[in-house]
C-alpha atoms as a PDB file:
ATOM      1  CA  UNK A   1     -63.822 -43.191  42.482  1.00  0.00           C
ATOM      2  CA  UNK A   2     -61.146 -46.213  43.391  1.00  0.00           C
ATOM      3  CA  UNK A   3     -62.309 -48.394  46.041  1.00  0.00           C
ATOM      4  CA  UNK A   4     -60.640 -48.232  49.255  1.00  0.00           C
ATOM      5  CA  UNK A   5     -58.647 -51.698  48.640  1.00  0.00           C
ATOM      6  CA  UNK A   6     -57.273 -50.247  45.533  1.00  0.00           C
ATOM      7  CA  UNK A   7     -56.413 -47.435  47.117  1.00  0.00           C
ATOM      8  CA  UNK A   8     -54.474 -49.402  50.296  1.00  0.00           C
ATOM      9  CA  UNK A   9     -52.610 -51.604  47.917  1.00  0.00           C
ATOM     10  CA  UNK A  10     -51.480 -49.086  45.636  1.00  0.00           C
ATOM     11  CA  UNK A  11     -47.960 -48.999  45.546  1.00  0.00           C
ATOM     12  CA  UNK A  12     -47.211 -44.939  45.201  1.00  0.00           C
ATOM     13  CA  UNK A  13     -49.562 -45.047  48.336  1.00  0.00           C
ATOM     14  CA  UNK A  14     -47.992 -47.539  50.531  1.00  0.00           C
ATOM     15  CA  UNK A  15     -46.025 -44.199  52.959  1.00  0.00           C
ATOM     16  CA  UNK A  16     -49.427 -43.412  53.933  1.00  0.00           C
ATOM     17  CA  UNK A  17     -49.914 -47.160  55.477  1.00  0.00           C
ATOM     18  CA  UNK A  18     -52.124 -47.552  58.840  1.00  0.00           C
ATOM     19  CA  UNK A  19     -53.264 -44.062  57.556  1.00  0.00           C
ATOM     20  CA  UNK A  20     -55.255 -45.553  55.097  1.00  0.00           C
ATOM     21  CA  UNK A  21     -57.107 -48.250  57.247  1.00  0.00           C
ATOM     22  CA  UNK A  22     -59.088 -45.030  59.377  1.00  0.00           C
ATOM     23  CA  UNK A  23     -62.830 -46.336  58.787  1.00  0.00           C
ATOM     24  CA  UNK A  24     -63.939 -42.694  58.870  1.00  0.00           C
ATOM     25  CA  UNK A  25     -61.721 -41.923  55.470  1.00  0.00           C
ATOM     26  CA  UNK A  26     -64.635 -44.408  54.210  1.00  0.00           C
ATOM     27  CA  UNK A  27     -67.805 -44.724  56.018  1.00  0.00           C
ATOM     28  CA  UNK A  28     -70.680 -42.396  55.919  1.00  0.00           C
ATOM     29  CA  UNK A  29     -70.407 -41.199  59.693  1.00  0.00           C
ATOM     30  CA  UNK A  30     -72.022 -37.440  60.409  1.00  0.00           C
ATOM     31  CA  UNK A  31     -68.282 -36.415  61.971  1.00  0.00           C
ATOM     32  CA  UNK A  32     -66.394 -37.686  58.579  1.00  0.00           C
ATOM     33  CA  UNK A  33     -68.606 -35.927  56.031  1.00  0.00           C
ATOM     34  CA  UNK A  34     -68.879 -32.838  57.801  1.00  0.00           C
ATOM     35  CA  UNK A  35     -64.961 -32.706  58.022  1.00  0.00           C
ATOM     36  CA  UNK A  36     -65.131 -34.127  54.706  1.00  0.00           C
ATOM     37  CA  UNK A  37     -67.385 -31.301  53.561  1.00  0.00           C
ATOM     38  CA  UNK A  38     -64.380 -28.174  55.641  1.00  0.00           C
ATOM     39  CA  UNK A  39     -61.867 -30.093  53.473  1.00  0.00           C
ATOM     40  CA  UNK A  40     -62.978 -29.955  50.821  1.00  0.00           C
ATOM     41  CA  UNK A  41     -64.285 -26.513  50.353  1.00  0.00           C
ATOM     42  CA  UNK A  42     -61.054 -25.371  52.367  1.00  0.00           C
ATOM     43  CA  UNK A  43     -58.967 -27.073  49.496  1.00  0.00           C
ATOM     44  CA  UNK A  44     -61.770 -26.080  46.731  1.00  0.00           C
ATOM     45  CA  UNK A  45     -60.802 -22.176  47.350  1.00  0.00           C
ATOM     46  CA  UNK A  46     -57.302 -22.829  47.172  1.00  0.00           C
ATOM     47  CA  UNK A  47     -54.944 -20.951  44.206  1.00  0.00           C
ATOM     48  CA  UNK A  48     -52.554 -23.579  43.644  1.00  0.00           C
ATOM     49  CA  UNK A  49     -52.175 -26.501  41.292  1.00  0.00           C
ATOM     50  CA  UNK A  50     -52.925 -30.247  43.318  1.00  0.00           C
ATOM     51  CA  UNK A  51     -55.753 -29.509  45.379  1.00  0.00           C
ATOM     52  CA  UNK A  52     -56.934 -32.526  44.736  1.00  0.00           C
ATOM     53  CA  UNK A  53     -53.467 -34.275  46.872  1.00  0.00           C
ATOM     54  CA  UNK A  54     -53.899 -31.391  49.502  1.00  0.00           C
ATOM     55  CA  UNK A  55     -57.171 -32.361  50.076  1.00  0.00           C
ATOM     56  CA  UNK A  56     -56.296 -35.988  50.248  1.00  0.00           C
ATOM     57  CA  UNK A  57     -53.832 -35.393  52.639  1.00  0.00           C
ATOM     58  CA  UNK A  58     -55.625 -33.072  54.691  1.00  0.00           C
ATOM     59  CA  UNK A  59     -58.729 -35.989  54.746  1.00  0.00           C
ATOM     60  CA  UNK A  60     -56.537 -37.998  56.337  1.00  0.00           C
ATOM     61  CA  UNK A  61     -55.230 -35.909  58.832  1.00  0.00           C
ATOM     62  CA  UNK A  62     -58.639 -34.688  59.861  1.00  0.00           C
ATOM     63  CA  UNK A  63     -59.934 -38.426  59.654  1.00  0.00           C
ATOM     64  CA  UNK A  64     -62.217 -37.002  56.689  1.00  0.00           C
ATOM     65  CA  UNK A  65     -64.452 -39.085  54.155  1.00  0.00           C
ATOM     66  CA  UNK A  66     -61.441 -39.153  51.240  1.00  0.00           C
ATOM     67  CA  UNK A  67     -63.847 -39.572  48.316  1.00  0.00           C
ATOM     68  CA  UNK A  68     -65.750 -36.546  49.500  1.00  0.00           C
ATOM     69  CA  UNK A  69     -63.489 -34.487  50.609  1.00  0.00           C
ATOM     70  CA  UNK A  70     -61.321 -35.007  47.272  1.00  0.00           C
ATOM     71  CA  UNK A  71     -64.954 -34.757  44.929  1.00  0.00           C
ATOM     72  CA  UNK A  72     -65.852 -31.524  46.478  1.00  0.00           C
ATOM     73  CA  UNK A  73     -62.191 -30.102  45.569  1.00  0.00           C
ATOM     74  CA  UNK A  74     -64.076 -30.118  42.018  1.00  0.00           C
ATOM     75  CA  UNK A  75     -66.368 -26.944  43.270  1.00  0.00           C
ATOM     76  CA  UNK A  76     -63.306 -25.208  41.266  1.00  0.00           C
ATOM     77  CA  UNK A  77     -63.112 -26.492  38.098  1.00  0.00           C
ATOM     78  CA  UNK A  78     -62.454 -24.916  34.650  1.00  0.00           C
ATOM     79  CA  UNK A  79     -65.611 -23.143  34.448  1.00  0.00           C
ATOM     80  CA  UNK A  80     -66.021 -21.986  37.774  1.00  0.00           C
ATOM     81  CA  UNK A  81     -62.367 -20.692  38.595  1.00  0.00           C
ATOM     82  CA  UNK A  82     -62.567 -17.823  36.589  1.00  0.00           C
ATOM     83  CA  UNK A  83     -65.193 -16.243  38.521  1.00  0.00           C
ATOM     84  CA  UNK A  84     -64.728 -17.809  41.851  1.00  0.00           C
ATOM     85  CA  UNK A  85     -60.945 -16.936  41.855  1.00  0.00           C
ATOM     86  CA  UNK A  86     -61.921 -13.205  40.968  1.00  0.00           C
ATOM     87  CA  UNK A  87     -64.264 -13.105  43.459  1.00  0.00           C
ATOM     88  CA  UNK A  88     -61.602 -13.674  46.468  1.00  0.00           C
ATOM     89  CA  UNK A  89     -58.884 -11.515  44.559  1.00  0.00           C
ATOM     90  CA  UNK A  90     -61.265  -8.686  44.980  1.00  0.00           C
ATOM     91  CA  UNK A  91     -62.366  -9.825  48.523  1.00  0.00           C
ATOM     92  CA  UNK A  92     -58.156  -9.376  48.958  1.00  0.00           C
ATOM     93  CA  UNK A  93     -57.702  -6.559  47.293  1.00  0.00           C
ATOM     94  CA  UNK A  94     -60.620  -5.122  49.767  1.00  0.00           C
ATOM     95  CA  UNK A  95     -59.345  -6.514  52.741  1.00  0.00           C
ATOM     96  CA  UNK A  96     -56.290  -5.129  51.661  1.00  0.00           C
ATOM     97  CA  UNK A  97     -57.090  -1.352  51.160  1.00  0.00           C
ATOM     98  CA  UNK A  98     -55.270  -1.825  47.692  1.00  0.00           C
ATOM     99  CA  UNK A  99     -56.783  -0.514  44.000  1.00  0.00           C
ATOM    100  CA  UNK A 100     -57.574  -3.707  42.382  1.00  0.00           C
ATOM    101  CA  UNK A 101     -55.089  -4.266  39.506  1.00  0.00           C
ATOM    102  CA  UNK A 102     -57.306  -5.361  37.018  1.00  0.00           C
ATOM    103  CA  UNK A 103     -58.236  -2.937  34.524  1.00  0.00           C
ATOM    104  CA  UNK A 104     -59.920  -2.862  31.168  1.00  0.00           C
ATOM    105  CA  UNK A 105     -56.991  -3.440  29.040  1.00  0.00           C
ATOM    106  CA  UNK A 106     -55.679  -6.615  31.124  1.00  0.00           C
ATOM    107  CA  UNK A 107     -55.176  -9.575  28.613  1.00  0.00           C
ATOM    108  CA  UNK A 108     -54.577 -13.561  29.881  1.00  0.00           C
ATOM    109  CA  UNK A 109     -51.417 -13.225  28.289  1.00  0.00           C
ATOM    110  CA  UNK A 110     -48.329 -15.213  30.007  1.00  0.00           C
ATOM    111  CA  UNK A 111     -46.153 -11.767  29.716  1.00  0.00           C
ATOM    112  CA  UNK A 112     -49.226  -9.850  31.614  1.00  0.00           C
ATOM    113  CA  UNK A 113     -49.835 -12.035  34.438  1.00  0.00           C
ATOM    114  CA  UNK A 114     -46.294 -12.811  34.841  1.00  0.00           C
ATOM    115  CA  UNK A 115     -45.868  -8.643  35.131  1.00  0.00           C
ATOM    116  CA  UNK A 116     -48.697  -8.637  37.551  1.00  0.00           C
ATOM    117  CA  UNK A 117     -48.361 -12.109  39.516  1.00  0.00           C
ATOM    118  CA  UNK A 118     -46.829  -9.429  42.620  1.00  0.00           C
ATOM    119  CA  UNK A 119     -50.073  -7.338  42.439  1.00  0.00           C
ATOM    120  CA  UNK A 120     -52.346 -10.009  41.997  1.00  0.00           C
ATOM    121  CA  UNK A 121     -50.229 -12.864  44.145  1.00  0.00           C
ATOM    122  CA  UNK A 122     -51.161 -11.333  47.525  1.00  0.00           C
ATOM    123  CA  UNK A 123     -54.981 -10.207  47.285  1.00  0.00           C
ATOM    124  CA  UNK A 124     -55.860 -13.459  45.995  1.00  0.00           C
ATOM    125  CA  UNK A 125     -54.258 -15.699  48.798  1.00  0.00           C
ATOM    126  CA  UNK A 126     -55.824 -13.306  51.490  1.00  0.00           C
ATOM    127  CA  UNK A 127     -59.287 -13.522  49.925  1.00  0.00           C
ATOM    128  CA  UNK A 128     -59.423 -16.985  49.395  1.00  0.00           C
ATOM    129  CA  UNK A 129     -57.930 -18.204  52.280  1.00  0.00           C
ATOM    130  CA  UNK A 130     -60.926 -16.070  53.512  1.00  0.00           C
ATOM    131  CA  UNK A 131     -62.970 -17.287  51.287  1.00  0.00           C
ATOM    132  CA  UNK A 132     -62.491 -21.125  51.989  1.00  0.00           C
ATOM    133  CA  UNK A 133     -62.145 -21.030  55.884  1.00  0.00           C
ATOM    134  CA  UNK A 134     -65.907 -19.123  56.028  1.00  0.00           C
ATOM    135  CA  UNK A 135     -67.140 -21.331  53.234  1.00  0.00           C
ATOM    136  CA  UNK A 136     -65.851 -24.488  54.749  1.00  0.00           C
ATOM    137  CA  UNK A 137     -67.302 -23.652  58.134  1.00  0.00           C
ATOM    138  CA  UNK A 138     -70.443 -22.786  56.808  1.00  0.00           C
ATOM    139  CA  UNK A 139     -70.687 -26.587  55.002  1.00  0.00           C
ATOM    140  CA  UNK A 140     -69.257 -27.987  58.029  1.00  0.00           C
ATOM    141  CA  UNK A 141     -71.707 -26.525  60.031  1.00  0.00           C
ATOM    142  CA  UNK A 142     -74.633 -27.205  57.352  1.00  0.00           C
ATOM    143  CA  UNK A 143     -74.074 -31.067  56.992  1.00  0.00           C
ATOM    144  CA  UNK A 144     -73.725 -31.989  60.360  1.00  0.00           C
ATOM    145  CA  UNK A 145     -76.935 -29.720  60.773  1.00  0.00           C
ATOM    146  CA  UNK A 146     -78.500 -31.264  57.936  1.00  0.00           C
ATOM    147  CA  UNK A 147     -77.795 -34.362  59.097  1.00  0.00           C
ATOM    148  CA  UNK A 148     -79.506 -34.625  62.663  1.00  0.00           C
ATOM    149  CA  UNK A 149     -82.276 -33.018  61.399  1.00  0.00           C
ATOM    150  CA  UNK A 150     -82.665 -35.679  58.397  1.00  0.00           C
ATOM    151  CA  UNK A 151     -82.504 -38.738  61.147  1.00  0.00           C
ATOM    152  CA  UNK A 152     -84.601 -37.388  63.383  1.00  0.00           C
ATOM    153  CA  UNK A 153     -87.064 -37.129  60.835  1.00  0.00           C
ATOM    154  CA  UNK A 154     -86.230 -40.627  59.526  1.00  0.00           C
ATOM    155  CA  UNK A 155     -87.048 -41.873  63.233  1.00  0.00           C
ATOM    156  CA  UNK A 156     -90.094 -39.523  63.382  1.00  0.00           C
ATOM    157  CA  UNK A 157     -91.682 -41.052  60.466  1.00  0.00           C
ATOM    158  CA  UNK A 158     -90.640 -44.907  61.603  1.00  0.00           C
ATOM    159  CA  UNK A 159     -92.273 -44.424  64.724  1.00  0.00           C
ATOM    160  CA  UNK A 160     -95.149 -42.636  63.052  1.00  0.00           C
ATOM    161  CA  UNK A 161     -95.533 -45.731  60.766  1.00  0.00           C
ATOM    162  CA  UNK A 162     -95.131 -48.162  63.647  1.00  0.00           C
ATOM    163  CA  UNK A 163     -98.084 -46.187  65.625  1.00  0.00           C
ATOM    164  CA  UNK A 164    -100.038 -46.653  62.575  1.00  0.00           C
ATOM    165  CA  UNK A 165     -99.987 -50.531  62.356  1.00  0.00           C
ATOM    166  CA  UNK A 166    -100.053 -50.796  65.911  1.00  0.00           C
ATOM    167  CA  UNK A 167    -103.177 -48.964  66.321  1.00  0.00           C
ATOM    168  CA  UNK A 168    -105.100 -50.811  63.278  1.00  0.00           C
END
């Protein structure tokens, strides 16, 4: 990953100015890497090319960790799209009381999913857009959790160890 003065001086970057200076885009705070952690997933789930600049953009809007919530946009990547992506275009085509139009003689030819895009187009947004706002609540809600509950058992165990050598 860049570091964050690379990042502030780059020169395709410089619109974003003051943006760019938020400590939590950077620091390790609970808040920023559970936002970090809704981005990313939200952005993760998403059918269109650049989810990596969505999610960059939407991490600093939500004063997100950047690194984070851009890494975790890789969730999607070229082995798990396939399966991920047909998961929420059947979740659509569900949601949408529709046949799904996917059948055993469908090919990944540009001529068939160009024919199909209208079929396909609309299940898929609904069921990921589905997809990535329950997802991204559920690791929202799992980090920050995960969090408190890792430093209170950090401070558990320091004052555990303290009571120790205090009582020798």
């Amino acid at each position: 990953m860049p570091d964050e003065q690379m990042l502030r001086s780059h020169r395709h970057l410089s619109w974003l100015g003051r943006h760019l200076h938020d400590p939590n885009l950077w620091h390790l705070t609970r808040k920023s890497v559970a936002r970090a952690f809704m981005v990313g997933i939200l952005c993760a789930f998403m059918p269109i090319p650049g989810q990596m600049i969505v999610a960059a953009v939407l991490a600093i809007l939500a004063s997100s960790n950047l690194p984070i919530s851009v890494g975790l946009v890789w969730i999607t990547n070229p082995f798990t799209i396939p399966p991920i992506f047909y998961a929420c275009y059947r979740l659509g085509s569900w949601m949408l009381g529709v046949e799904s139009g996917i059948n055993a003689d469908w090919s990944w030819e540009l001529a068939t999913i160009k024919a199909e895009f209208n079929a396909i187009w609309w299940p898929l947004l609904l069921g990921s857009t589905v997809s990535g706002i329950v997802c991204s609540l559920i690791g929202y809600i799992a980090i920050s959790r995960f969090w408190i509950w890792h430093v209170n058992r950090s401070w558990r165990k320091r004052i555990r160890s303290r009571l120790k050598r205090h009582n020798r």
